[in-house]
N, C-alpha and C. Protein backbone atom coordinates (compact mmCIF):
# COMPACT_ATOMS: atom_id res chain seq x y z
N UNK A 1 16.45 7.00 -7.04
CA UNK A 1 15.23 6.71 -6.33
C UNK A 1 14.25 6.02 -7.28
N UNK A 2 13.18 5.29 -6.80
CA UNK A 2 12.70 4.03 -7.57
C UNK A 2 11.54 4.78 -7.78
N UNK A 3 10.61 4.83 -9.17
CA UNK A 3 9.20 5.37 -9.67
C UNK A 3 8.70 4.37 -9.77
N UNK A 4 7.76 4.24 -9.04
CA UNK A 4 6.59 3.66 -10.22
C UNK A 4 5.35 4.25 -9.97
N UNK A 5 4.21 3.27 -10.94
CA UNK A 5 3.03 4.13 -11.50
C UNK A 5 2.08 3.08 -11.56
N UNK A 6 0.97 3.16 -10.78
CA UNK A 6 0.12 2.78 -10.26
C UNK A 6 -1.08 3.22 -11.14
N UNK A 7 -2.41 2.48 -11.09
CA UNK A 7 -3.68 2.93 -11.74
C UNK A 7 -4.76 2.18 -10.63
N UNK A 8 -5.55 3.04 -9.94
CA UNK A 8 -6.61 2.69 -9.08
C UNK A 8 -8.02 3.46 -9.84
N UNK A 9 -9.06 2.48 -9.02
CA UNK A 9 -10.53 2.86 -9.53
C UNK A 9 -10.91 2.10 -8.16
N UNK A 10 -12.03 3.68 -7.85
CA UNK A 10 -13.25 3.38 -6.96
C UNK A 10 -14.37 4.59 -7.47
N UNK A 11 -15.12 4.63 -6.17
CA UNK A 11 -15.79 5.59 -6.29
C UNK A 11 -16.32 5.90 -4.89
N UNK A 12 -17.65 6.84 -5.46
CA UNK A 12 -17.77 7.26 -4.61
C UNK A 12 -19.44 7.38 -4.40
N UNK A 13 -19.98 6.00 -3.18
CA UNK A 13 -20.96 5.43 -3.31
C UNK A 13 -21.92 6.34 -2.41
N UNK A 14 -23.17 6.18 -2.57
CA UNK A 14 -24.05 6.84 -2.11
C UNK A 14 -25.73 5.98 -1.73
N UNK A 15 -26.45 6.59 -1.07
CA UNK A 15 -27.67 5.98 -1.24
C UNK A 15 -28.30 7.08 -0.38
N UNK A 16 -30.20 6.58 -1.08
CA UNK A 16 -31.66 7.54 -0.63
C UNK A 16 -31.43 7.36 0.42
N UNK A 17 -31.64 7.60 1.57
CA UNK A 17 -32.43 7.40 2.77
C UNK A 17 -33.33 8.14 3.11
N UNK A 18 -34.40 7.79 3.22
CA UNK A 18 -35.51 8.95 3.34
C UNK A 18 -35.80 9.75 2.17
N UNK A 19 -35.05 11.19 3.03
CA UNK A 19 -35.65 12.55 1.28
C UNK A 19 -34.12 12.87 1.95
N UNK A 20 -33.12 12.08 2.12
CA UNK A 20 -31.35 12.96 1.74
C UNK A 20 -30.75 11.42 1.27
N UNK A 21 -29.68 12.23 1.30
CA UNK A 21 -28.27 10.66 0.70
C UNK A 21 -27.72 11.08 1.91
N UNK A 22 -26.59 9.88 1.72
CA UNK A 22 -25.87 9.59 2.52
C UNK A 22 -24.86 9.08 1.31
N UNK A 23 -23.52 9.07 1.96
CA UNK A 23 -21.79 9.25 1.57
C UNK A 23 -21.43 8.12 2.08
N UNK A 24 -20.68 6.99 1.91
CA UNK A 24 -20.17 5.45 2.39
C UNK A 24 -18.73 6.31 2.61
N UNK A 25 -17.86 5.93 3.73
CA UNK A 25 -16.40 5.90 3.59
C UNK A 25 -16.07 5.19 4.62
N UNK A 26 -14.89 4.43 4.23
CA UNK A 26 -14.00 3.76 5.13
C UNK A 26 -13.37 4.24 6.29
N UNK A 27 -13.09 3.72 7.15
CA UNK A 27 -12.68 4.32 8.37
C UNK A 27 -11.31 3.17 8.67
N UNK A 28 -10.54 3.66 8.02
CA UNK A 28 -8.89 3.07 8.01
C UNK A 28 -7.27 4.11 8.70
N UNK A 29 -6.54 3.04 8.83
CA UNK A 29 -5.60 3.65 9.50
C UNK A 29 -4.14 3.84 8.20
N UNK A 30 -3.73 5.00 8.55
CA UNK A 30 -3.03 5.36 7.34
C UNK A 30 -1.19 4.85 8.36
N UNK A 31 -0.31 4.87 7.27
CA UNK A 31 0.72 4.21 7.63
C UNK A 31 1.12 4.45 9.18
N UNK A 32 0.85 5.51 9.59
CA UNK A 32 1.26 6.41 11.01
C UNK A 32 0.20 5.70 12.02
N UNK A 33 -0.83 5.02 11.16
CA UNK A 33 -2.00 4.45 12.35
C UNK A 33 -2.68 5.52 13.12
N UNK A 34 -2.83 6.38 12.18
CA UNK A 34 -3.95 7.77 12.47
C UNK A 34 -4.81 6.80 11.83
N UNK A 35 -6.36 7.65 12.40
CA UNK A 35 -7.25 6.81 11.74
C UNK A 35 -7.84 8.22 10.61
N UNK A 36 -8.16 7.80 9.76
CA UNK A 36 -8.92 8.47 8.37
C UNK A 36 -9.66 8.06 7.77
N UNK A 37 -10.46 8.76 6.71
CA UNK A 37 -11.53 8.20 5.92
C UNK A 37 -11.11 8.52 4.50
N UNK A 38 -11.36 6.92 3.81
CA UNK A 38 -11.08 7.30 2.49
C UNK A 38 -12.25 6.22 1.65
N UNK A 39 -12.21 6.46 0.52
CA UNK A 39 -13.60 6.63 -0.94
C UNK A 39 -12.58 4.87 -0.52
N UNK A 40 -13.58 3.84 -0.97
CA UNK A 40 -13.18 2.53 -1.48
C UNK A 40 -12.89 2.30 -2.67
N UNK A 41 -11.49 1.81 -2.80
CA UNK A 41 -10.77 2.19 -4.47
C UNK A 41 -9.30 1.24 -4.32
N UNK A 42 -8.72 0.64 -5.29
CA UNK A 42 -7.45 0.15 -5.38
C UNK A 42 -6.98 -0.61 -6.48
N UNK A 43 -6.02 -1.25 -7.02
CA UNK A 43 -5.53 -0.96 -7.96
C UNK A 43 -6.19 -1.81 -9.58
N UNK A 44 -6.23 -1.27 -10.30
CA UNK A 44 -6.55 -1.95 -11.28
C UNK A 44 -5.89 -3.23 -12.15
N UNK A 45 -5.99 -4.27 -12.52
CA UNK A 45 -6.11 -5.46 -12.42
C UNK A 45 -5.83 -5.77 -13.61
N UNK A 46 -4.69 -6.68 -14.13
CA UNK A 46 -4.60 -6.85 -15.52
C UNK A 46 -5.02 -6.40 -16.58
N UNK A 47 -6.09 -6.82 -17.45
CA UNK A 47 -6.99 -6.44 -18.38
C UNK A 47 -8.33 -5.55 -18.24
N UNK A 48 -8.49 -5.81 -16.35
CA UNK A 48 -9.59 -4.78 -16.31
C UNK A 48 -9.75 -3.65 -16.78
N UNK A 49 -11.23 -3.44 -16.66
CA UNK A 49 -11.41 -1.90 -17.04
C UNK A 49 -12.16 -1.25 -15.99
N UNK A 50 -11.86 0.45 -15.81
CA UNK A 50 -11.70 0.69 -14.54
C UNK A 50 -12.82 0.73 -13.80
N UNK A 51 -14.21 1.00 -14.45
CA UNK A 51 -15.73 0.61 -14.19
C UNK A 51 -15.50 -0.60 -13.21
N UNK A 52 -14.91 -1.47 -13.73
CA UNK A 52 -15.50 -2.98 -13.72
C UNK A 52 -14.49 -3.49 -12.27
N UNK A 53 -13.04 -2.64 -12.29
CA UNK A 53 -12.37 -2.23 -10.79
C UNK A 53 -13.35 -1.84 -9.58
N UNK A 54 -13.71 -0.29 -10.32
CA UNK A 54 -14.35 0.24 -9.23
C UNK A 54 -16.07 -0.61 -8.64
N UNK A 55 -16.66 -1.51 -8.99
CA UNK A 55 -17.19 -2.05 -8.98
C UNK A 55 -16.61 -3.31 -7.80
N UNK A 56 -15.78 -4.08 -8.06
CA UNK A 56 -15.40 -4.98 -7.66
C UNK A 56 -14.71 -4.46 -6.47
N UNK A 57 -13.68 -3.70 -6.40
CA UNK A 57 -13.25 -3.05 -5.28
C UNK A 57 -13.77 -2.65 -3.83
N UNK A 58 -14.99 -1.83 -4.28
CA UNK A 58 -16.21 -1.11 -3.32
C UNK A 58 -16.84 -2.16 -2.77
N UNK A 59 -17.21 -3.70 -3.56
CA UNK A 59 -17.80 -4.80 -3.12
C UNK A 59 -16.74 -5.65 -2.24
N UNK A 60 -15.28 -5.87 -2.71
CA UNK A 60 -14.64 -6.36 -1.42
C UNK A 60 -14.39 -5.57 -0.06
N UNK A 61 -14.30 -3.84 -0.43
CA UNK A 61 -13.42 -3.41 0.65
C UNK A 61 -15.00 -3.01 1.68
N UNK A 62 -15.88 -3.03 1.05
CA UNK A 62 -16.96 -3.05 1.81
C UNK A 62 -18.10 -3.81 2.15
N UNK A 63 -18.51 -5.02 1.53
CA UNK A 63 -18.56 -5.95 1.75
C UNK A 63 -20.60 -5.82 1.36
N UNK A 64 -20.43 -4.77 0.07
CA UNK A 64 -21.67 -4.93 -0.27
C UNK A 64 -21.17 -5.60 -1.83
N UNK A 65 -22.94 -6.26 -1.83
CA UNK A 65 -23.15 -6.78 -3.01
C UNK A 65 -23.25 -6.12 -4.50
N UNK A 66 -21.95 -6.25 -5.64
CA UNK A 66 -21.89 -5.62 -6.83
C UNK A 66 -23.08 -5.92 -7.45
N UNK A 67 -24.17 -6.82 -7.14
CA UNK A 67 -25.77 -7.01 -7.80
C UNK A 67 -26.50 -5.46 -7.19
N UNK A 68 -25.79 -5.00 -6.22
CA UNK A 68 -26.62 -3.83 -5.33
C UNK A 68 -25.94 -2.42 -5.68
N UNK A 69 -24.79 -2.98 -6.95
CA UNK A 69 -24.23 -1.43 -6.64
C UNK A 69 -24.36 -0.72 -8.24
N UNK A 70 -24.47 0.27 -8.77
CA UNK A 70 -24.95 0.75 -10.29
C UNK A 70 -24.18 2.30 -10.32
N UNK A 71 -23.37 1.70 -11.36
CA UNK A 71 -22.12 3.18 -11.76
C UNK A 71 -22.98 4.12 -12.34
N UNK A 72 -23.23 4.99 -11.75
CA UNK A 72 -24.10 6.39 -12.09
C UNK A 72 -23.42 6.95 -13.60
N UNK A 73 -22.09 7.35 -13.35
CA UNK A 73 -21.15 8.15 -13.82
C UNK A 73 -19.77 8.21 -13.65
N UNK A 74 -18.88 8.19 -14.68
CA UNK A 74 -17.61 8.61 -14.50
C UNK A 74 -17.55 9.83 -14.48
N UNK A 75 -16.92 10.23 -12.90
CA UNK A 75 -16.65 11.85 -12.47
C UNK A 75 -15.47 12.53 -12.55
N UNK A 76 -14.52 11.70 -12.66
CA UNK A 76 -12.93 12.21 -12.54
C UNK A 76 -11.68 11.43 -12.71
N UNK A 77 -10.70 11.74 -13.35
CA UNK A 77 -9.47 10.96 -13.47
C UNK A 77 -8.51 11.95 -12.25
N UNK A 78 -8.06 11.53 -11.29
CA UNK A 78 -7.21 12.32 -10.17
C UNK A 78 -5.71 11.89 -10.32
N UNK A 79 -4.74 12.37 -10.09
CA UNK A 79 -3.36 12.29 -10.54
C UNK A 79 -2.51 12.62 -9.59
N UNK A 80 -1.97 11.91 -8.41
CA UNK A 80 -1.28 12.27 -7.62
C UNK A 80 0.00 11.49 -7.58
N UNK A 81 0.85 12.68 -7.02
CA UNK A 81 2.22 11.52 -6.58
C UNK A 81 2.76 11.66 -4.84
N UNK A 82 3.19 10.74 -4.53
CA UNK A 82 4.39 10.62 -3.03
C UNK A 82 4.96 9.58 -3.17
N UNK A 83 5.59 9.82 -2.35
CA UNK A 83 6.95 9.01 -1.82
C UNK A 83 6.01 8.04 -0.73
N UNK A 84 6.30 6.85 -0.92
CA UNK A 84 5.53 5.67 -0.01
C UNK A 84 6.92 5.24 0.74
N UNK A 85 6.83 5.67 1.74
CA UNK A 85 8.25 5.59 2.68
C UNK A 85 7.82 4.41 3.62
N UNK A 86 6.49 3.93 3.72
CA UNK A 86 6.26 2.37 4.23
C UNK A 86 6.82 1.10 3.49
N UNK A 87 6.53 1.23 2.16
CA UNK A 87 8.00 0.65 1.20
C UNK A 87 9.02 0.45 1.21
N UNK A 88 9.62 -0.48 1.16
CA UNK A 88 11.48 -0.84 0.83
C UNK A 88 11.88 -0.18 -0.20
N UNK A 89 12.83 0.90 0.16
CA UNK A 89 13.50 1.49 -1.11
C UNK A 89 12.49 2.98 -0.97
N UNK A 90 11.52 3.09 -0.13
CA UNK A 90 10.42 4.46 0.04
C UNK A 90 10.55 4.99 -1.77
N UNK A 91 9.60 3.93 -2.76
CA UNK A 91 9.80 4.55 -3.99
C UNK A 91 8.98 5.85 -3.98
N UNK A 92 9.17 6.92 -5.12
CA UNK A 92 8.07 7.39 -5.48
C UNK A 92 7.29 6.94 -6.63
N UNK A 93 5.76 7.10 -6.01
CA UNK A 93 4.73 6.69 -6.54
C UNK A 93 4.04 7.68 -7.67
N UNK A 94 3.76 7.62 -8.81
CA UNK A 94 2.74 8.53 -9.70
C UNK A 94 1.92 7.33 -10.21
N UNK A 95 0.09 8.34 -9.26
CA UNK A 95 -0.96 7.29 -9.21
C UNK A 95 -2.06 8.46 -9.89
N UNK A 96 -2.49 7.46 -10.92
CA UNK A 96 -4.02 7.56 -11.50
C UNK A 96 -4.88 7.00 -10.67
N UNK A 97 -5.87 8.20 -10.74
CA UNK A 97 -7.22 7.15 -10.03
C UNK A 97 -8.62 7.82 -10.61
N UNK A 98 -9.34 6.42 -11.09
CA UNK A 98 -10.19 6.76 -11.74
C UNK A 98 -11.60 6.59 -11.00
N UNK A 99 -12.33 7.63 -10.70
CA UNK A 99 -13.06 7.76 -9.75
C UNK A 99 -14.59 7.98 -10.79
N UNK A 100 -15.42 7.68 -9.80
CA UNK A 100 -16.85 6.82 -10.69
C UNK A 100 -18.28 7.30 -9.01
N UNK A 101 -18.69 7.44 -9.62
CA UNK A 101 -20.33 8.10 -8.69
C UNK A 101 -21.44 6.80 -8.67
N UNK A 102 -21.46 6.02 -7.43
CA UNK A 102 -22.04 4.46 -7.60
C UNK A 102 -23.15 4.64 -6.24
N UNK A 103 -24.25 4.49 -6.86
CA UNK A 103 -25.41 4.25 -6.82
C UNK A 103 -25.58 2.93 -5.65
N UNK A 104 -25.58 2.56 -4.54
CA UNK A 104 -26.06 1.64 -3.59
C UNK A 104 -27.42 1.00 -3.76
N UNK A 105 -28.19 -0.05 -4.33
CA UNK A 105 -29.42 0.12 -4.41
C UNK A 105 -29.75 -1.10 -3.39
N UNK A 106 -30.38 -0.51 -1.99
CA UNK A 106 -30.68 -1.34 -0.86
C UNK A 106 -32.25 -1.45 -0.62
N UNK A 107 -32.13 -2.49 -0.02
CA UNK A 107 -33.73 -2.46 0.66
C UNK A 107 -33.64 -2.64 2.35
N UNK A 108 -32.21 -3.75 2.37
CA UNK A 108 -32.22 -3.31 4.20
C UNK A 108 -30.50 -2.81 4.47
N UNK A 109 -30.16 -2.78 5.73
CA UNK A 109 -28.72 -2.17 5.88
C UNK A 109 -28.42 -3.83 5.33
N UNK A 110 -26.69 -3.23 4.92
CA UNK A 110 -25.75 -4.07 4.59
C UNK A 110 -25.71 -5.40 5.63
N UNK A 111 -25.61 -6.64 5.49
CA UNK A 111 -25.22 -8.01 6.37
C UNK A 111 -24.03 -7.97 6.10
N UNK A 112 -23.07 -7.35 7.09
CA UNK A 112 -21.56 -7.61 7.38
C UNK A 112 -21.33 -8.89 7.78
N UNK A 113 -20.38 -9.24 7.70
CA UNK A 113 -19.57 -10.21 7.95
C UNK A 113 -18.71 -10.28 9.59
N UNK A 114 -18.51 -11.23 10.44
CA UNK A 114 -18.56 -10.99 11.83
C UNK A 114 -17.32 -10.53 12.11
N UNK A 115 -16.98 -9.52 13.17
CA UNK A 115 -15.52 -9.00 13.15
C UNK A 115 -14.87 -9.48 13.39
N UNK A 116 -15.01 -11.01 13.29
CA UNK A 116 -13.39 -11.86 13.40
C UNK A 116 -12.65 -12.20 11.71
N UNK A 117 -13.79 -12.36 11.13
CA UNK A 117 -13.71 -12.03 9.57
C UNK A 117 -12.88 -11.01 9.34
N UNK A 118 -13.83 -9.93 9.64
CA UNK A 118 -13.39 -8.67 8.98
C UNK A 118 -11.82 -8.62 9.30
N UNK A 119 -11.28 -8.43 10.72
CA UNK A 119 -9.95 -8.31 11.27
C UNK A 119 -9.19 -9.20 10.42
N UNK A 120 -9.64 -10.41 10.26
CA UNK A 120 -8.70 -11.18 9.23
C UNK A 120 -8.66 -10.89 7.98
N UNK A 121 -9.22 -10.46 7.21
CA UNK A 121 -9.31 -10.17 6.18
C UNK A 121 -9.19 -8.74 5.80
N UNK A 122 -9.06 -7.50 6.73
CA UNK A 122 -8.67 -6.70 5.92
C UNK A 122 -7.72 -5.74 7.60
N UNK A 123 -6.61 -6.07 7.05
CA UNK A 123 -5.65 -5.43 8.18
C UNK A 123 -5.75 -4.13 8.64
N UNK A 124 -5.86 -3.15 7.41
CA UNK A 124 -5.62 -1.77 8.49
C UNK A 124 -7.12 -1.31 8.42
N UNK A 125 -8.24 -1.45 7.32
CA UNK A 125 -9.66 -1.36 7.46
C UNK A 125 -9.96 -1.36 8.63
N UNK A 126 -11.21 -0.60 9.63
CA UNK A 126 -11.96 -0.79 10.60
C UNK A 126 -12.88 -1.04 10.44
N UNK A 127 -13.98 0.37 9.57
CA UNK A 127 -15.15 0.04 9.57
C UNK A 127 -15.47 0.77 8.38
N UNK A 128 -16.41 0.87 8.03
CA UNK A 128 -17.30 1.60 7.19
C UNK A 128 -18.44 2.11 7.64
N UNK A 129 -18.54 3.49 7.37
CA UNK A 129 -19.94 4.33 7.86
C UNK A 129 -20.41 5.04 6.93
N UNK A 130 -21.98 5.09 6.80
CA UNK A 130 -22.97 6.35 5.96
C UNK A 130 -22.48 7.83 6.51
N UNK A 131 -22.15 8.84 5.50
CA UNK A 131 -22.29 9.94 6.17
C UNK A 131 -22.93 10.86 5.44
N UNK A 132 -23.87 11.68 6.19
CA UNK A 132 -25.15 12.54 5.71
C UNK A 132 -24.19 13.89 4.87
N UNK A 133 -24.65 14.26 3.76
CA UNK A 133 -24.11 15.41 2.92
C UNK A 133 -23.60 16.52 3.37
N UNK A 134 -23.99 16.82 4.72
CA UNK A 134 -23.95 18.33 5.51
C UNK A 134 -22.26 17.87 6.16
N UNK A 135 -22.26 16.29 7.07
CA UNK A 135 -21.15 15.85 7.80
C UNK A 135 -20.07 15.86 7.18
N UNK A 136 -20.05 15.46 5.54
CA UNK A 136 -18.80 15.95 4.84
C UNK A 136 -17.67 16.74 4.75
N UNK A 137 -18.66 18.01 5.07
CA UNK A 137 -17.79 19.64 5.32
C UNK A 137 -17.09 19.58 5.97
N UNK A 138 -17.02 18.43 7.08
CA UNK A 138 -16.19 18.40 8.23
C UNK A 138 -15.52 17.49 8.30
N UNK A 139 -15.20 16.70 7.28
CA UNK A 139 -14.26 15.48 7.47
C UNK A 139 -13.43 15.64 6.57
N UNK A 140 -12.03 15.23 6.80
CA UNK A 140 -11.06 15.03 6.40
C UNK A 140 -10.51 13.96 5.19
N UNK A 141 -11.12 14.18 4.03
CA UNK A 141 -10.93 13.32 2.74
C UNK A 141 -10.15 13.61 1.65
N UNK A 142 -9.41 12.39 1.44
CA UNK A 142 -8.63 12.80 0.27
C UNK A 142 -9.23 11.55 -0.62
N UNK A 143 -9.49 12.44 -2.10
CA UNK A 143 -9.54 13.33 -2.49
C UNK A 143 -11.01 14.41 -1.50
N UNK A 144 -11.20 15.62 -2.13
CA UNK A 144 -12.13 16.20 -1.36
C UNK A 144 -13.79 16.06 -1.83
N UNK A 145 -13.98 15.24 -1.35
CA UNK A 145 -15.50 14.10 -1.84
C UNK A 145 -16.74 15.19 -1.50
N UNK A 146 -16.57 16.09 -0.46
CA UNK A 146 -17.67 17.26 -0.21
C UNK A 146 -18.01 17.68 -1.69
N UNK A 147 -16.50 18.16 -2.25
CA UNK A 147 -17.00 19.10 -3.62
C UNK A 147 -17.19 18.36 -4.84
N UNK A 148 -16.90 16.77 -4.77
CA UNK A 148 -17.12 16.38 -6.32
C UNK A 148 -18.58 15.58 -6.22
N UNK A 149 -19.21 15.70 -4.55
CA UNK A 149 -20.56 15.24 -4.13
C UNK A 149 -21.73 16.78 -4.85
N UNK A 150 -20.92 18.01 -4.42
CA UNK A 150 -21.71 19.09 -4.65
C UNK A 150 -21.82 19.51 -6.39
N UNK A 151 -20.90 18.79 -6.73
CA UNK A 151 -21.08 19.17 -8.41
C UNK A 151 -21.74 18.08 -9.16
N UNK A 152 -22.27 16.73 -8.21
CA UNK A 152 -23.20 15.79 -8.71
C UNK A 152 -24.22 15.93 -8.46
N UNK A 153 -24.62 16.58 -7.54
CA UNK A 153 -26.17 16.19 -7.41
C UNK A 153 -27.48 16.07 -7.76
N UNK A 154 -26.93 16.63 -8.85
CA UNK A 154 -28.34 16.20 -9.92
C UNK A 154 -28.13 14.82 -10.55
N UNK A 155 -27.19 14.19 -10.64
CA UNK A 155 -27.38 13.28 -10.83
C UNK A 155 -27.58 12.11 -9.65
N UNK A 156 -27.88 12.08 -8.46
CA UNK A 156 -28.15 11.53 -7.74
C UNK A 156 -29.55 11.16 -7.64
């Protein structure tokens, strides 16, 4: 059976609104075409470094401006493996991912791009939504973004 080993960087973006934050996550369809939410993150890039990934990443897969976005902190190196059975050959995968606490700095909502764009340009992506700190508890994230949100918040 075929290994390989992958290295991703995102994070996990945030912004004021008012007197709370709010949580960014993607709203994508996983191989089964369930829909889920996951942190904006993917793979790291020749010579990059993983800051400079997670930076660039969060700005394509969401379509805000890296002039608008400011790495708070590196929060975690995460280490998972599976079997990617959407793959030829269903290798198994052992993936680093280097995860980073990024700062949104807005003055109005995001100017998306029109959904004929978007559909073309990012296949299983839907959408992206703010979600308030409390709504977390109840959503379904991998990794689990509730608790590495609750052990930041002072630095927010």
């Amino acid at each position: 059976m075929a290994r390989l080993f992958e290295k991703s960087s995102g994070g996990i973006v945030y912004r004021k609104k008012w007197n709370s934050f709010e949580i960014l996550l993607l709203e994508r369809k996983n191989p089964k075409w369930q829909i889920v939410y996951v942190i904006p993150k993917w793979r790291i890039e020749d010579e990059e470094k993983a800051k400079e990934t997670a930076l660039r990443e969060i700005s394509e897969e969401t379509w805000l401006l890296e002039s608008e976005l400011e790495i708070i902190k590196f929060i975690t190196k995460i280490n998972f493996t599976f079997v990617a059975s959407y793959k030829e050959w269903s290798p198994t995968i052992n993936k680093d991912v280097y995860l980073f606490l990024v700062k949104y700095i807005w003055e109005n909502e995001p100017n998306l791009k029109s959904f004929e764009n978007i559909w073309a340009e990012r296949e299983k992506i839907i959408w992206f939504k703010w979600f308030k700190l409390a709504e977390l508890k109840w959503i379904d994230v991998k990794p689990d973004i509730f608790s590495y949100v609750k052990k930041n918040l002072q630095y927010m």
